[in-house]
Protein backbone atom coordinates (compact mmCIF):
# COMPACT_ATOMS: atom_id res chain seq x y z
CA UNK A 1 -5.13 33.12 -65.21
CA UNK A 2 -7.25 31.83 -62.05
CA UNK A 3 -4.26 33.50 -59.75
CA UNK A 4 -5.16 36.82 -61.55
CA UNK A 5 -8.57 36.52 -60.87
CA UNK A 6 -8.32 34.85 -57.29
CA UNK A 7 -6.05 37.96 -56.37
CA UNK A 8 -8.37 40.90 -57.87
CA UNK A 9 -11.20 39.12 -55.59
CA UNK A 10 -8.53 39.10 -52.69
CA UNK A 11 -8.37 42.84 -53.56
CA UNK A 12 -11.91 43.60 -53.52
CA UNK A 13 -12.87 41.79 -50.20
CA UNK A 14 -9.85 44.17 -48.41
CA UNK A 15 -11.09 46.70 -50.42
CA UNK A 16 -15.01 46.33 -49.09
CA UNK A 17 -13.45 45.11 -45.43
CA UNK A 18 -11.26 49.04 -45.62
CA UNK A 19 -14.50 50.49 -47.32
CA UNK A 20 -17.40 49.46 -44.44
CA UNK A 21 -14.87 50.65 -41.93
CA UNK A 22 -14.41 53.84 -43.31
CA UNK A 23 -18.22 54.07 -43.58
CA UNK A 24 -18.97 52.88 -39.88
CA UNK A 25 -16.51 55.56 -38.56
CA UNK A 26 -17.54 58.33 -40.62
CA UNK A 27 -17.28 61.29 -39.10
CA UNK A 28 -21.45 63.18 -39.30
CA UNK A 29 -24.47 60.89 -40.40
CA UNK A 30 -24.44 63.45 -43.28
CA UNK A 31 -21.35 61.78 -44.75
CA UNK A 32 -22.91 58.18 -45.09
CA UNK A 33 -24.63 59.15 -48.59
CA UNK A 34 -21.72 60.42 -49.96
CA UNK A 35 -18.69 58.11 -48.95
CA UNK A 36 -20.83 54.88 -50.39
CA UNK A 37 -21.78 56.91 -53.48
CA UNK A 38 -17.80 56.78 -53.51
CA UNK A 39 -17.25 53.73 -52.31
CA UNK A 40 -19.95 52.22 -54.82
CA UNK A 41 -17.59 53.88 -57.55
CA UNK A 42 -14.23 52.72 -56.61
CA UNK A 43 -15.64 49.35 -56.00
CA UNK A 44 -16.79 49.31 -60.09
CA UNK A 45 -13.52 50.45 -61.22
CA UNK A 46 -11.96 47.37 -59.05
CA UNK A 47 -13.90 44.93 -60.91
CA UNK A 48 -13.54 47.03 -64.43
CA UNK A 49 -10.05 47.08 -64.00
CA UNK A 50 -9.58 42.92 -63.97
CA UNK A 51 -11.82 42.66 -66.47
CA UNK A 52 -10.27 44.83 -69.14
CA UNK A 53 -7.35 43.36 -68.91
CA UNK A 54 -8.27 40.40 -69.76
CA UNK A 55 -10.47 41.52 -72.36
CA UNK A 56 -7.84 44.83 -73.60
CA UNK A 57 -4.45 43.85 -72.58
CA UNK A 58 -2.20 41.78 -70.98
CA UNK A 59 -4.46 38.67 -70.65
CA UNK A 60 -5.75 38.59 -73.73
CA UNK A 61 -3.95 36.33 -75.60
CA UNK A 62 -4.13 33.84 -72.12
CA UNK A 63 -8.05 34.15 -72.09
CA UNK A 64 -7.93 32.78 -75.91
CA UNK A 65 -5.21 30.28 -75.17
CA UNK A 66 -7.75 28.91 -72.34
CA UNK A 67 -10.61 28.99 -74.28
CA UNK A 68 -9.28 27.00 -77.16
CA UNK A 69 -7.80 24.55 -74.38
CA UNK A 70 -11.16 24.40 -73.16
CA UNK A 71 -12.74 23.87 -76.62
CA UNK A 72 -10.41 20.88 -76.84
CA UNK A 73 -11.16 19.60 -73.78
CA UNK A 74 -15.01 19.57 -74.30
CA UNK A 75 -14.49 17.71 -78.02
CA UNK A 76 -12.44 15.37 -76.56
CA UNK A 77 -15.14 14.28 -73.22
CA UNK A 78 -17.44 14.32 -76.31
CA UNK A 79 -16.06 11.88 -78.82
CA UNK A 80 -15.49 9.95 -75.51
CA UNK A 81 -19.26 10.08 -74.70
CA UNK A 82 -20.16 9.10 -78.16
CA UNK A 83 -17.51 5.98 -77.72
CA UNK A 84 -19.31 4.70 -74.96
CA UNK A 85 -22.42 5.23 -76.20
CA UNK A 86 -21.53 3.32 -78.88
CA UNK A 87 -20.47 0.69 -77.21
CA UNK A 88 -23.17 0.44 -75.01
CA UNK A 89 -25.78 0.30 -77.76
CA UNK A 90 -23.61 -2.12 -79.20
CA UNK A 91 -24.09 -4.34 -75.97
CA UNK A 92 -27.72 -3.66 -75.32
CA UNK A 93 -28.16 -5.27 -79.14
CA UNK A 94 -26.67 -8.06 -77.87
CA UNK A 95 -27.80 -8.86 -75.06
CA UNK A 96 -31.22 -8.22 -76.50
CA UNK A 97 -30.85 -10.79 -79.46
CA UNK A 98 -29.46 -13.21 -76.88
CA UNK A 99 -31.85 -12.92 -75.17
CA UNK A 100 -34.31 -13.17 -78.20
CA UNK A 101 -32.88 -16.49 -79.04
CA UNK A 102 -33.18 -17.59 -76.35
CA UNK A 103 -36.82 -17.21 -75.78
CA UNK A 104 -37.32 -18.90 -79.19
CA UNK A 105 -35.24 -21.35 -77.66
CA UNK A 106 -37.35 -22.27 -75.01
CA UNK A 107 -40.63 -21.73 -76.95
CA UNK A 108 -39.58 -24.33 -79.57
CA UNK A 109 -38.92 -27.13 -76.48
CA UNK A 110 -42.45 -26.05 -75.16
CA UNK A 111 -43.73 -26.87 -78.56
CA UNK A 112 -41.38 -29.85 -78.61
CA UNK A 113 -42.32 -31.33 -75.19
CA UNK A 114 -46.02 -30.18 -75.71
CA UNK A 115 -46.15 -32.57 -78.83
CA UNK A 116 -44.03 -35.43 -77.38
CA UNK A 117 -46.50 -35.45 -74.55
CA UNK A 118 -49.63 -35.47 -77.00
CA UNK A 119 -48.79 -38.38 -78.43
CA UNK A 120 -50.38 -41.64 -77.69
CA UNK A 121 -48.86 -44.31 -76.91
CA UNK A 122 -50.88 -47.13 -78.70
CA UNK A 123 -49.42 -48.08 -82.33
CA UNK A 124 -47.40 -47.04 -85.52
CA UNK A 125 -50.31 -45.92 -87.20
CA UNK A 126 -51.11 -42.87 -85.14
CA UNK A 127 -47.43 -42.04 -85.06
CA UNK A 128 -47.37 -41.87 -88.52
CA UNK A 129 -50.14 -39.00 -88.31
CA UNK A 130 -48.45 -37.73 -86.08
CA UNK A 131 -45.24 -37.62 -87.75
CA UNK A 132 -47.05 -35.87 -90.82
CA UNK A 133 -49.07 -33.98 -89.28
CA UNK A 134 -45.75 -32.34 -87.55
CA UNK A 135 -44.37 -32.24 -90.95
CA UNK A 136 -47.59 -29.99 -92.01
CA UNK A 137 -47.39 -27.74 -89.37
CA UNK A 138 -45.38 -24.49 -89.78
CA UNK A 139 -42.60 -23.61 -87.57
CA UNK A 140 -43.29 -20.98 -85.20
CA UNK A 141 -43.56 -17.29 -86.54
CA UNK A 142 -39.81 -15.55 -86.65
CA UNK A 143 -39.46 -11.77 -84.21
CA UNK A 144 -37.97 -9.50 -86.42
CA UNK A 145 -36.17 -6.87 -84.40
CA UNK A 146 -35.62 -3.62 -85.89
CA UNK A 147 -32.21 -1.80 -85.98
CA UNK A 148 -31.62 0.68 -83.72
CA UNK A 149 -30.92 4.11 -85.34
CA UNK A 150 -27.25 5.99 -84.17
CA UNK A 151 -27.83 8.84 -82.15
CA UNK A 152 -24.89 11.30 -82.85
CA UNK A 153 -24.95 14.55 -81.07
CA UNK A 154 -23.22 17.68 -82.71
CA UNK A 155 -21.04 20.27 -81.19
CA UNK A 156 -22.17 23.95 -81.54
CA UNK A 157 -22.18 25.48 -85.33
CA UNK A 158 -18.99 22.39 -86.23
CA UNK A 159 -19.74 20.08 -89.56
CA UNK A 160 -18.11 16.75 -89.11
């Protein structure tokens, strides 16, 4: 199919090439008018010609052949696309939670060190307050994250 189209464009460049030749030669200035009113018509039927034949005749069962290979083609880069979108969503969750955790992590030795450094060092008694008073405390507030929603994208007019 590209051969038959890389050859009518072959065609109409040696065509145009013959055409402004025939044009710069002309015999009277009078001519010029006329011979590209003719040239500008046999030019149109070159490219008409290609083109309803692959529309009318001969190529028409190619051009649909192609076009369904080329619908294929684009579902298939698509439900690749989707793959490794997936997959990359699937490993920015990941690494997000990671590194979630381990933010909390380090927070809750902050708190941990922070309270192991207020401590006195003097007797039982104030450990024991201490040791309660931990006991009161809440632990630190939980991050909640929220799902991520799945993006799918849809091919022209198709139901899946």
């Amino acid at each position: 199919m590209q051969s038959e189209f890389f050859k009518a464009i072959c065609q109409m460049g040696i065509f145009m090439i013959c055409a402004q030749s025939i044009v710069h030669f002309r015999p009277n200035a009078s001519y010029e008018k006329y011979l590209k009113l003719l040239v500008g018509v046999l030019l149109l039927i070159q490219i008409f010609l290609p083109v309803s034949r692959l529309l009318f005749g001969d190529g028409s069962e190619a051009f649909l052949m192609s076009v369904q290979e080329f619908e294929t083609d684009l579902q298939k880069s698509m439900d690749e696309a989707l793959d490794q979108a997936d997959q990359s969503q699937r490993l920015l969750e990941q690494m997000t939670l990671e590194e979630v955790r381990k933010s909390i992590e380090e927070q809750q030795a902050n708190d941990q060190a922070g309270e192991m450094q207020k401590e006195p060092e003097g007797g039982q008694e104030h450990s024991r307050e201490s040791a309660e008073s931990t006991e009161a405390v809440e632990p630190p507030a939980s991050i909640y994250v929220e799902p991520v929603e799945e993006i799918r994208i849809q091919s022209g007019g198709e139901d899946e």
